[in-house]
N, C-alpha and C. Protein backbone atom coordinates (compact mmCIF):
# COMPACT_ATOMS: atom_id res chain seq x y z
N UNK A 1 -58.41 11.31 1.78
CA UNK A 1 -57.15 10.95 1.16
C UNK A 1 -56.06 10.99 2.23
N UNK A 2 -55.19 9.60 2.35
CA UNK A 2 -54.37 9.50 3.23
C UNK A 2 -52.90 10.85 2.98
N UNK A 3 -52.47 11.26 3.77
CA UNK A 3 -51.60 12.22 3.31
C UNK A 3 -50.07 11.71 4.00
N UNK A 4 -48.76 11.69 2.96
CA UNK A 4 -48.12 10.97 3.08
C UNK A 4 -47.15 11.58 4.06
N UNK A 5 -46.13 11.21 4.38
CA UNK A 5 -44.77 12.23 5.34
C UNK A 5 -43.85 12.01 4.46
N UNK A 6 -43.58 12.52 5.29
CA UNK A 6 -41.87 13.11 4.55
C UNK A 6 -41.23 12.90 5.30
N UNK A 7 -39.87 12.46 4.29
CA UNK A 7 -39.47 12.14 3.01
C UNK A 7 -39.99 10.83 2.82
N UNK A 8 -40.23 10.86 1.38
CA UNK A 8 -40.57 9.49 0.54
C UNK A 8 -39.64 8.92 0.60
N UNK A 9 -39.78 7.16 0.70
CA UNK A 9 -39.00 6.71 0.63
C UNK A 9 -39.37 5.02 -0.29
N UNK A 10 -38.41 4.60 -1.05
CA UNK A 10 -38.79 3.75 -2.68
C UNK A 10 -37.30 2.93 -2.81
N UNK A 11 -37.74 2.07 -3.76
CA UNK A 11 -36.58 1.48 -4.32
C UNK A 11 -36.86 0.54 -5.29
N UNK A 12 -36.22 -0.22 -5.57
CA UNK A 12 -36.49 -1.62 -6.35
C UNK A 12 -37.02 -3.28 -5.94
N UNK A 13 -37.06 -3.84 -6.36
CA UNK A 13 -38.37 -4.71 -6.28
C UNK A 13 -37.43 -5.67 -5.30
N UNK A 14 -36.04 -6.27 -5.53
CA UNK A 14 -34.82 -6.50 -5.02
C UNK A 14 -34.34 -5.87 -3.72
N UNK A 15 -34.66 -4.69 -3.59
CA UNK A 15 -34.37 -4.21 -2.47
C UNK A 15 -32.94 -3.21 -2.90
N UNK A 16 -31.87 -3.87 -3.48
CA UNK A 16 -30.59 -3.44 -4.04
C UNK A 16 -30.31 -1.94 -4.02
N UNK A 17 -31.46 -1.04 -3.94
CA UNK A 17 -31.31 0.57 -4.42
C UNK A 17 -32.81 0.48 -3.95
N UNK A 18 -32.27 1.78 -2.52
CA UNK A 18 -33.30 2.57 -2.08
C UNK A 18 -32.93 4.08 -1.91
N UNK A 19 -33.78 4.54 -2.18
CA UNK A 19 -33.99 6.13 -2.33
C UNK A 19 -34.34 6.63 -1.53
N UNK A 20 -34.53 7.75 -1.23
CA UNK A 20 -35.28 8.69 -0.67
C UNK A 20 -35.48 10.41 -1.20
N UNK A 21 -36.71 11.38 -1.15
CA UNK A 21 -37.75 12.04 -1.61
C UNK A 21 -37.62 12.92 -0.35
N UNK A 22 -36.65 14.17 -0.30
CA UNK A 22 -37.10 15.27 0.81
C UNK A 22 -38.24 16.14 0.65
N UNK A 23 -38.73 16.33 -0.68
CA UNK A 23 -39.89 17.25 -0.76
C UNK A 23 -41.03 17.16 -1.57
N UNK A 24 -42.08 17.49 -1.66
CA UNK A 24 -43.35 17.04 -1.99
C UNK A 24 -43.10 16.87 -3.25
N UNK A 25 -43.40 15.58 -4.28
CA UNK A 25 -43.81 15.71 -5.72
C UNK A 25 -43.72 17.19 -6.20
N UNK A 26 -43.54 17.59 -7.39
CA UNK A 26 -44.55 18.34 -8.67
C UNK A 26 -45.40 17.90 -9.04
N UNK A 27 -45.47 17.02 -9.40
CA UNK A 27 -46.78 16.56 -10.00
C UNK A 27 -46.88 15.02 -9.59
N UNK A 28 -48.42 14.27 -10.15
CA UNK A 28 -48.28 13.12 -10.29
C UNK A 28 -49.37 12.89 -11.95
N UNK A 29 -48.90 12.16 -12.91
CA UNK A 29 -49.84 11.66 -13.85
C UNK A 29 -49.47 10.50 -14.45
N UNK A 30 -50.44 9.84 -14.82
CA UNK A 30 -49.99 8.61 -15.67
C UNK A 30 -49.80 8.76 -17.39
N UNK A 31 -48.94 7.89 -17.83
CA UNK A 31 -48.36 8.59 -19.10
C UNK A 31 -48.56 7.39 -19.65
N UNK A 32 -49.43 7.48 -21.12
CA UNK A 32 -49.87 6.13 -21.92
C UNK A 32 -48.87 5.94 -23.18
N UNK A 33 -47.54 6.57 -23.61
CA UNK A 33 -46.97 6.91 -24.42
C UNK A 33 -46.28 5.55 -23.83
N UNK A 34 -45.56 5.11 -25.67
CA UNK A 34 -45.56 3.56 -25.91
C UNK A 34 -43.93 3.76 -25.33
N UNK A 35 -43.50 4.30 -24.84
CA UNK A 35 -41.98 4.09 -24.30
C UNK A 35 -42.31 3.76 -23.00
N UNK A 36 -43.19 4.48 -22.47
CA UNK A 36 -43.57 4.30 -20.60
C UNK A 36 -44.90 2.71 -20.86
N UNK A 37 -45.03 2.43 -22.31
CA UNK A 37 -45.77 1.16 -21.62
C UNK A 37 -44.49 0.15 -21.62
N UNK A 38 -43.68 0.75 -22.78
CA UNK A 38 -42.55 -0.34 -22.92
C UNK A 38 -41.75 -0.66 -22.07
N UNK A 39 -41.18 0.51 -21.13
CA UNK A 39 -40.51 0.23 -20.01
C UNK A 39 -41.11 -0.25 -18.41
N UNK A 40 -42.26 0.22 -18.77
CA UNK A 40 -43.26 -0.33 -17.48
C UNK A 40 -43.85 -1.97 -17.75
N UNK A 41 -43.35 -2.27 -18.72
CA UNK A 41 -44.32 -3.90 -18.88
C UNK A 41 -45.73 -3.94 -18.86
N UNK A 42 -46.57 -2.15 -18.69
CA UNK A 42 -47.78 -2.56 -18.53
C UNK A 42 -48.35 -1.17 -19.72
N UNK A 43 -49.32 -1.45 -19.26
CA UNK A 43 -50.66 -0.10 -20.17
C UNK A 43 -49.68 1.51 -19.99
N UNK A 44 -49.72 1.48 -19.14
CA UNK A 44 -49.11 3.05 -18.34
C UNK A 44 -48.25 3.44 -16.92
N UNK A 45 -47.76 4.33 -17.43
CA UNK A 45 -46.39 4.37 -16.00
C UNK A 45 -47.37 5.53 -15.27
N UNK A 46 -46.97 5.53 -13.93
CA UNK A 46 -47.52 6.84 -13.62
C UNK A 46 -46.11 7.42 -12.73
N UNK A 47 -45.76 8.70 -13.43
CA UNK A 47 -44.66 9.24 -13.19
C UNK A 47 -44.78 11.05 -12.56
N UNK A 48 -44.09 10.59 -11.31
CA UNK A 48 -44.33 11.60 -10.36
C UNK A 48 -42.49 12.37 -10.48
N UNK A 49 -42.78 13.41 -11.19
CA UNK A 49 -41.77 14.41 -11.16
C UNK A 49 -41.30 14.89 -9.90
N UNK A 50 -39.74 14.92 -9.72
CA UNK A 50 -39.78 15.53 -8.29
C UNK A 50 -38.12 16.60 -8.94
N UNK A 51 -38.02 17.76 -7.81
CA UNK A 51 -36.31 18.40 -8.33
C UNK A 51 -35.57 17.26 -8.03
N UNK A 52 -34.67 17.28 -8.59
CA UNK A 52 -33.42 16.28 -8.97
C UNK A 52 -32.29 16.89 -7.17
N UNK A 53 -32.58 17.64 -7.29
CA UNK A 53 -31.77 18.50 -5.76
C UNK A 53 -32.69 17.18 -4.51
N UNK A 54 -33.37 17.13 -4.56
CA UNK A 54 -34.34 16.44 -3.68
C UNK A 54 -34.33 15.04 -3.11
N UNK A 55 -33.58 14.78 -4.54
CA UNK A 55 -33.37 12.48 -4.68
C UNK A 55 -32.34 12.44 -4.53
N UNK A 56 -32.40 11.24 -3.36
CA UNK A 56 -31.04 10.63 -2.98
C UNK A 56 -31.05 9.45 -2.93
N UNK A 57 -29.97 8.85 -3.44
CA UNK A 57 -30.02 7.32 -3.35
C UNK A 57 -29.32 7.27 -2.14
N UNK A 58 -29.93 6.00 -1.42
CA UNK A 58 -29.46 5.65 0.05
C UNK A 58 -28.57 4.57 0.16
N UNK A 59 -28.67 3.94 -0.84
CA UNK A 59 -28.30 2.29 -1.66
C UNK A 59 -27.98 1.94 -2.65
N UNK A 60 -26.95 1.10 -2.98
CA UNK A 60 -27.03 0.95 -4.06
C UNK A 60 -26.32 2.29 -5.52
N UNK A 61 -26.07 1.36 -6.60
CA UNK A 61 -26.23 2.65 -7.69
C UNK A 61 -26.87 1.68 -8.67
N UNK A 62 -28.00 2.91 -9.29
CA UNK A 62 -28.93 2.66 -10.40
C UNK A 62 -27.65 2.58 -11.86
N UNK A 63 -28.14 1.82 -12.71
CA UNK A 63 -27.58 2.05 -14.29
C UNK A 63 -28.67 2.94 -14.52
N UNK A 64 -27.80 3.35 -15.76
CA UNK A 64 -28.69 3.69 -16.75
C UNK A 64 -28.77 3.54 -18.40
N UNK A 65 -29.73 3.57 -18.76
CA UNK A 65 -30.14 3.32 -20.57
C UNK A 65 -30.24 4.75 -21.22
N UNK A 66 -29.53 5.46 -21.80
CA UNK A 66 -29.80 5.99 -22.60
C UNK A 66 -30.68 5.87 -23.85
N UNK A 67 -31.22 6.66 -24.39
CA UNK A 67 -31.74 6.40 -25.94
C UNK A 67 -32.79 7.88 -26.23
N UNK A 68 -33.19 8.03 -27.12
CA UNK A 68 -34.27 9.12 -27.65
C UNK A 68 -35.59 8.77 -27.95
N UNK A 69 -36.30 9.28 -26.98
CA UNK A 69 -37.68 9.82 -26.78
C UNK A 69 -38.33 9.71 -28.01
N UNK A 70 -39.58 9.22 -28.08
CA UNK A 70 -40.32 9.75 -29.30
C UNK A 70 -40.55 10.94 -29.62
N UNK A 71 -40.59 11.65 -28.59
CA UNK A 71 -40.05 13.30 -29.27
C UNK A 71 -38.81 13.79 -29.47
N UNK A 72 -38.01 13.14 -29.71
CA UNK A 72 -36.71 13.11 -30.23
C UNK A 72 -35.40 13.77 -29.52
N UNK A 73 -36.08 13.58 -27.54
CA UNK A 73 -34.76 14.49 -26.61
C UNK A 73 -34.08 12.91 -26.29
N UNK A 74 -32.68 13.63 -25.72
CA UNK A 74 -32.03 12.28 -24.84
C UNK A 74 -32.41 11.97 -23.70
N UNK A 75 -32.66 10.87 -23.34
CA UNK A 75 -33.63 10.69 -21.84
C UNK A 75 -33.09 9.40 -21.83
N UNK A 76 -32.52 9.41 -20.25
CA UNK A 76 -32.23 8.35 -19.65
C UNK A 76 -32.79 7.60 -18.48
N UNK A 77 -33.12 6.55 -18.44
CA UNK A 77 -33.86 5.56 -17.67
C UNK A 77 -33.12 5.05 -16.71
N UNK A 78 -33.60 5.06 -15.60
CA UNK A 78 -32.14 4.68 -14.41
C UNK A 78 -33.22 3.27 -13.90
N UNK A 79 -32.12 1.99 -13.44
CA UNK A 79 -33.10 0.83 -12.85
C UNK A 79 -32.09 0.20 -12.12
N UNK A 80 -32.50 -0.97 -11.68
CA UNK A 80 -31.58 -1.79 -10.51
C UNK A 80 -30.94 -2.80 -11.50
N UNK A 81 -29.48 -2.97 -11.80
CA UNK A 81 -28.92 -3.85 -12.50
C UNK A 81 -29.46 -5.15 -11.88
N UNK A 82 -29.74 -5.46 -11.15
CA UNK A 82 -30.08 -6.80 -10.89
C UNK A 82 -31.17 -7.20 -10.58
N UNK A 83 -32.18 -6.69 -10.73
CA UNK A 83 -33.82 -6.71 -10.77
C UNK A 83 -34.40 -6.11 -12.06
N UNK A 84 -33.79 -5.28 -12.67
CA UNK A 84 -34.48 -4.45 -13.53
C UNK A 84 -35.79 -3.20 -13.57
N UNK A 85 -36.16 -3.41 -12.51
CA UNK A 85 -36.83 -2.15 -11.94
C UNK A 85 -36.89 -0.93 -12.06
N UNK A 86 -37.35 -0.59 -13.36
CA UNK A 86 -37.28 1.08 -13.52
C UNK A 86 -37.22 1.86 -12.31
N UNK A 87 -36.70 2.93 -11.85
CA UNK A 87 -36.86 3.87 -10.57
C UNK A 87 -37.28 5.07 -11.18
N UNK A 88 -36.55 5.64 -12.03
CA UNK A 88 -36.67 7.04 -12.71
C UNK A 88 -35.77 7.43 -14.11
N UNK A 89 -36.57 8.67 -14.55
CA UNK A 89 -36.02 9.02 -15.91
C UNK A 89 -35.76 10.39 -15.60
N UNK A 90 -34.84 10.70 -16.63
CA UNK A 90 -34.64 12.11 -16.93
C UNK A 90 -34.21 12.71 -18.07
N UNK A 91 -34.72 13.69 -18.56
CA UNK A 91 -34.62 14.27 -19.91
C UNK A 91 -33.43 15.39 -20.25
N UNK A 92 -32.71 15.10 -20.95
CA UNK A 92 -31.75 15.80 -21.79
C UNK A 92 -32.36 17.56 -21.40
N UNK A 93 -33.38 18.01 -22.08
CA UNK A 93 -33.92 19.03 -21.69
C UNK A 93 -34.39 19.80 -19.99
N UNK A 94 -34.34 19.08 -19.37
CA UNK A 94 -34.97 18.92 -17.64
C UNK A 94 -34.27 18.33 -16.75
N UNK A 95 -32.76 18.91 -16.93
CA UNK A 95 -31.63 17.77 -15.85
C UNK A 95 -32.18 18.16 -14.93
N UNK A 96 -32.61 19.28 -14.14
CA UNK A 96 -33.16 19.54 -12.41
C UNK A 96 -34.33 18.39 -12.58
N UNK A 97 -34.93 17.86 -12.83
CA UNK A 97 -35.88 16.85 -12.69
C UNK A 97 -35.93 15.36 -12.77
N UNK A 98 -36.44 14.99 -12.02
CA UNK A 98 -35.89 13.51 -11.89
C UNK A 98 -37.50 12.67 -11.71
N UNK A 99 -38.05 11.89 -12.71
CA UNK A 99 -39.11 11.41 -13.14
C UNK A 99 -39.51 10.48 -12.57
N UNK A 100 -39.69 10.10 -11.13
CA UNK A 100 -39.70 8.94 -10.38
C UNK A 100 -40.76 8.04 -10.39
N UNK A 101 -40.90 6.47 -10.96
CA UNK A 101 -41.80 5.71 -11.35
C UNK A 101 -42.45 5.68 -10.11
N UNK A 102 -43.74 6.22 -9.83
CA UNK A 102 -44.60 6.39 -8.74
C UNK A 102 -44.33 4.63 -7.83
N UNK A 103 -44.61 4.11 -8.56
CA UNK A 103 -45.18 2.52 -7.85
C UNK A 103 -43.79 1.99 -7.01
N UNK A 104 -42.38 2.39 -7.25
CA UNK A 104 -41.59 2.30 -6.78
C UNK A 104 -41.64 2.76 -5.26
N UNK A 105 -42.15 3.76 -4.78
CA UNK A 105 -42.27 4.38 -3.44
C UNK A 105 -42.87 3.03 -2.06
N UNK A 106 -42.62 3.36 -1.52
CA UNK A 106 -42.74 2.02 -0.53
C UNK A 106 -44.48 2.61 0.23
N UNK A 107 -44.88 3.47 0.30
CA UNK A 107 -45.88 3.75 0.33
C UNK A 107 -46.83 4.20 -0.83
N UNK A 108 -47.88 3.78 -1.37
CA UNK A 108 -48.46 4.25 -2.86
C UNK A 108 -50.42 4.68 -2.39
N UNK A 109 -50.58 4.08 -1.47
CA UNK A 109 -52.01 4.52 -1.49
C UNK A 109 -52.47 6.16 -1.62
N UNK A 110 -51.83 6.88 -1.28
CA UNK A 110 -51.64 8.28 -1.46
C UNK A 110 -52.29 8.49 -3.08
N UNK A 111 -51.36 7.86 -3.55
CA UNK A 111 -51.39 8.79 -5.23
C UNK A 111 -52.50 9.05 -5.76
N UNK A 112 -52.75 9.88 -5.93
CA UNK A 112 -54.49 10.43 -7.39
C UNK A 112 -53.57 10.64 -8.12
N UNK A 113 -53.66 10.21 -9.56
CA UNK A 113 -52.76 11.19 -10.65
C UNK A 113 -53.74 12.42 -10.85
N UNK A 114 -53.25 13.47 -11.36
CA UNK A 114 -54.17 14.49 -11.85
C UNK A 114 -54.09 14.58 -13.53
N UNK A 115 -53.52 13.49 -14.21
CA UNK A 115 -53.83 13.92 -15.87
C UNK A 115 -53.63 12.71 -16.50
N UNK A 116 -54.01 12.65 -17.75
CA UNK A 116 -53.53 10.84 -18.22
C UNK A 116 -52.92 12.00 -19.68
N UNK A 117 -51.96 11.47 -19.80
CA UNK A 117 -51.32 11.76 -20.96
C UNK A 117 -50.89 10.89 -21.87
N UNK A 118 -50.72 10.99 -23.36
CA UNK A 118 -50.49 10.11 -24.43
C UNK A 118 -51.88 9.28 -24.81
N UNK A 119 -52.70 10.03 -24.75
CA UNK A 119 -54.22 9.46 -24.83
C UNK A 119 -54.19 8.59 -26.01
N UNK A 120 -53.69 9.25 -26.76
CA UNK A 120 -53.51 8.59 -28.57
C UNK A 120 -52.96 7.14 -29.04
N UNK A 121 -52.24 7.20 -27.70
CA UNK A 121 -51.64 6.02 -27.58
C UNK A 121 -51.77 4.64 -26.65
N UNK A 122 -53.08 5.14 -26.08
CA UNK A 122 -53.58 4.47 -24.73
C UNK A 122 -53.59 3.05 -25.35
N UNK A 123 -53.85 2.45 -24.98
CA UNK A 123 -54.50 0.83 -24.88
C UNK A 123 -56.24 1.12 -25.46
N UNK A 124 -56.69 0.50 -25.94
CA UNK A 124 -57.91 0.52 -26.35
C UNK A 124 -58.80 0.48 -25.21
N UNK A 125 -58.65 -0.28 -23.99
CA UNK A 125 -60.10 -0.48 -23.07
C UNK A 125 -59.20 0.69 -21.68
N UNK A 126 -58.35 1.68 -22.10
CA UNK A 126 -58.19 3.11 -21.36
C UNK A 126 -58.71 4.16 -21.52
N UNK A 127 -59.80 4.42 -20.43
CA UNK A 127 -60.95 5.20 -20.72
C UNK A 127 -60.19 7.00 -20.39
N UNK A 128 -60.88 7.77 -20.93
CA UNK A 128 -60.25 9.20 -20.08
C UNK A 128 -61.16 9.54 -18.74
N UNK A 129 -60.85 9.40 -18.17
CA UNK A 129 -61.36 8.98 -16.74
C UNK A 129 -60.70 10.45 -15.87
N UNK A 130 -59.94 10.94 -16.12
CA UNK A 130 -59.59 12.47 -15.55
C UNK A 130 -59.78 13.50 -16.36
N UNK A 131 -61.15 13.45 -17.33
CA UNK A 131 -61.38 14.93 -17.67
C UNK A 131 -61.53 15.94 -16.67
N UNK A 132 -61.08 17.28 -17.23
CA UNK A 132 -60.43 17.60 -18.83
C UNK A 132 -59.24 17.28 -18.83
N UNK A 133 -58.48 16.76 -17.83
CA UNK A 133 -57.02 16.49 -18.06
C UNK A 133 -56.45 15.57 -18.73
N UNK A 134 -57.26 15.12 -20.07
CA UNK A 134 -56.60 13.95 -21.01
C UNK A 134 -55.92 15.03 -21.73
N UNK A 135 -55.07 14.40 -22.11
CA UNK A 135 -54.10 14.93 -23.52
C UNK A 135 -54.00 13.65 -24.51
N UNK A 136 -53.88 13.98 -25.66
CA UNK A 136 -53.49 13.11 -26.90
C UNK A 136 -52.26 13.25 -27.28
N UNK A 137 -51.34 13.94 -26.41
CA UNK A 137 -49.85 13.88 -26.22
C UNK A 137 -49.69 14.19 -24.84
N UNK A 138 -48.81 15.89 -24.75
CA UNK A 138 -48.27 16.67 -23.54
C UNK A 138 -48.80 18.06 -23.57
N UNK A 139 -49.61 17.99 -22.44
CA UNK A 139 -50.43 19.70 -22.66
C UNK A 139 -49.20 20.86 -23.16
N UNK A 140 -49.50 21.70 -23.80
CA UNK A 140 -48.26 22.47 -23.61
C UNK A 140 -47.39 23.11 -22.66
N UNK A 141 -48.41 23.49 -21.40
CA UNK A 141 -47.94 24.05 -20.72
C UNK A 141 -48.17 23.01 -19.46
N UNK A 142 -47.46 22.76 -18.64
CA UNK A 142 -47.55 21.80 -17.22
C UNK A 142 -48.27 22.61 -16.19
N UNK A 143 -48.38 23.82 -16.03
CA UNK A 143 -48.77 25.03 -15.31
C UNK A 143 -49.76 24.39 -14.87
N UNK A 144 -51.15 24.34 -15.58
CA UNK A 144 -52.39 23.53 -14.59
C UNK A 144 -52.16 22.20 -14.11
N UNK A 145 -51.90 21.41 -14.58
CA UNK A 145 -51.65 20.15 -13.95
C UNK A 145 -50.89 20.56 -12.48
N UNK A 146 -49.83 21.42 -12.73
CA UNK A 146 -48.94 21.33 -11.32
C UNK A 146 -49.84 22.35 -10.47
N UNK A 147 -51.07 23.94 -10.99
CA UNK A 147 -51.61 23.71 -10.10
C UNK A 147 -52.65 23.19 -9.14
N UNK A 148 -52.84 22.20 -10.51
CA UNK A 148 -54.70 21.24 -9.57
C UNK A 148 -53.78 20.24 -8.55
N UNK A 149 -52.72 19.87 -8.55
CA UNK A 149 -51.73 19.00 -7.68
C UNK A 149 -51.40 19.70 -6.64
N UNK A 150 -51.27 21.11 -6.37
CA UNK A 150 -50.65 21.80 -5.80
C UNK A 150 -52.11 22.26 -4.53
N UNK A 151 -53.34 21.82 -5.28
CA UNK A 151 -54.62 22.43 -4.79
C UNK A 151 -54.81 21.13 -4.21
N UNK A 152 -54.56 20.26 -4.49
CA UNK A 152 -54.78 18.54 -3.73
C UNK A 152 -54.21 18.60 -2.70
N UNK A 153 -52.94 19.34 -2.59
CA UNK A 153 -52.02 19.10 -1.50
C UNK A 153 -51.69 20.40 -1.06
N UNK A 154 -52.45 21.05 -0.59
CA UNK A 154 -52.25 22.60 0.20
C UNK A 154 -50.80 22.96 1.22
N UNK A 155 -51.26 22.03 2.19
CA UNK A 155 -50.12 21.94 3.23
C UNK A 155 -48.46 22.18 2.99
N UNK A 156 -48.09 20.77 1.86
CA UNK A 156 -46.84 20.79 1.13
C UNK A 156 -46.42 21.51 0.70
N UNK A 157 -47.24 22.49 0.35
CA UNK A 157 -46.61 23.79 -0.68
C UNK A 157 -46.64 25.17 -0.02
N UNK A 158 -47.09 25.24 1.03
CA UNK A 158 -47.00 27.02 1.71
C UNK A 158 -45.45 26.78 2.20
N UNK A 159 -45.10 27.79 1.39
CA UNK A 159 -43.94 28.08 1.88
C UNK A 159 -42.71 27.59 1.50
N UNK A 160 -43.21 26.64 -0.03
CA UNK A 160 -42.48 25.88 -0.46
C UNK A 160 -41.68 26.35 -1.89
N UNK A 161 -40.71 25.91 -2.20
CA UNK A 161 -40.09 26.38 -3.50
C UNK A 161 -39.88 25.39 -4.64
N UNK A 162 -40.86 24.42 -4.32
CA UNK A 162 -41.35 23.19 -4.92
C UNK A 162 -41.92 23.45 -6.13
């Protein structure tokens, strides 16, 4: 597995808004829940959590969409007004976190997700292909997911407050 440097660096499809990522992910998983197929145009987003302290826009300013979650928090969707390009979300509940649409990153071969979530809601020919880490929603606790991610990527994290 190729291992990426630091800082990440992403933007929109336009170019308009580029970012940059000083410290390793929290996590990475793909999420089959019908808001992330709706805003992704496809089956599933795969959304790599990072601290909100961490993201910087270099370019550009993202809008954003407000609205409520199927679990009923406020979560806002940030994208490029003039491409439309999701970049990232963030939840009413989790302002330190900033939900960054993986595929956006200008480098992607890196990514393994470690969980598929919203199983219930998958697409019919979406297999669970990362047991045991399917969920039929959101595990309760994020704790294993962040540490089988944390065990993928040893290096990133000694010493880290990630």
């Amino acid at each position: 597995m190729t291992s990426p440097k630091l800082p990440l660096t992403g933007g929109c499809s336009c170019t308009a808004i580029r970012y940059e990522i000083q410290a390793f992910p929290l996590l990475l998983y793909a999420c089959n829940c019908t808001d992330c197929q709706t805003a992704s145009g496809s089956a599933f987003a795969l959304n790599m959590p990072v601290k909100r302290r961490h993201l910087s826009i270099l370019r550009g300013k993202p809008k954003g969409w407000h609205r409520k979650s199927a679990a009923g928090e406020q979560v806002t969707t940030w994208f490029c007004g003039d491409c439309a390009a999701p970049l990232y979300g963030e939840r009413e509940g989790r302002p330190d976190i900033a939900a960054i649409r993986a595929g956006t990153l200008d480098e992607t071969s890196w990514l393994v997700p470690v969980a598929q979530l919203f199983m219930k809601s998958a697409q019919p020919w979406i297999k669970p292909v990362l047991e045991p880490e399917c969920y039929e929603s959101t595990p309760a606790d994020f704790r294993t997911l962040i540490d089988k991610w944390r065990a993928m990527w040893p290096d990133f994290f000694r010493g880290s407050d990630a």
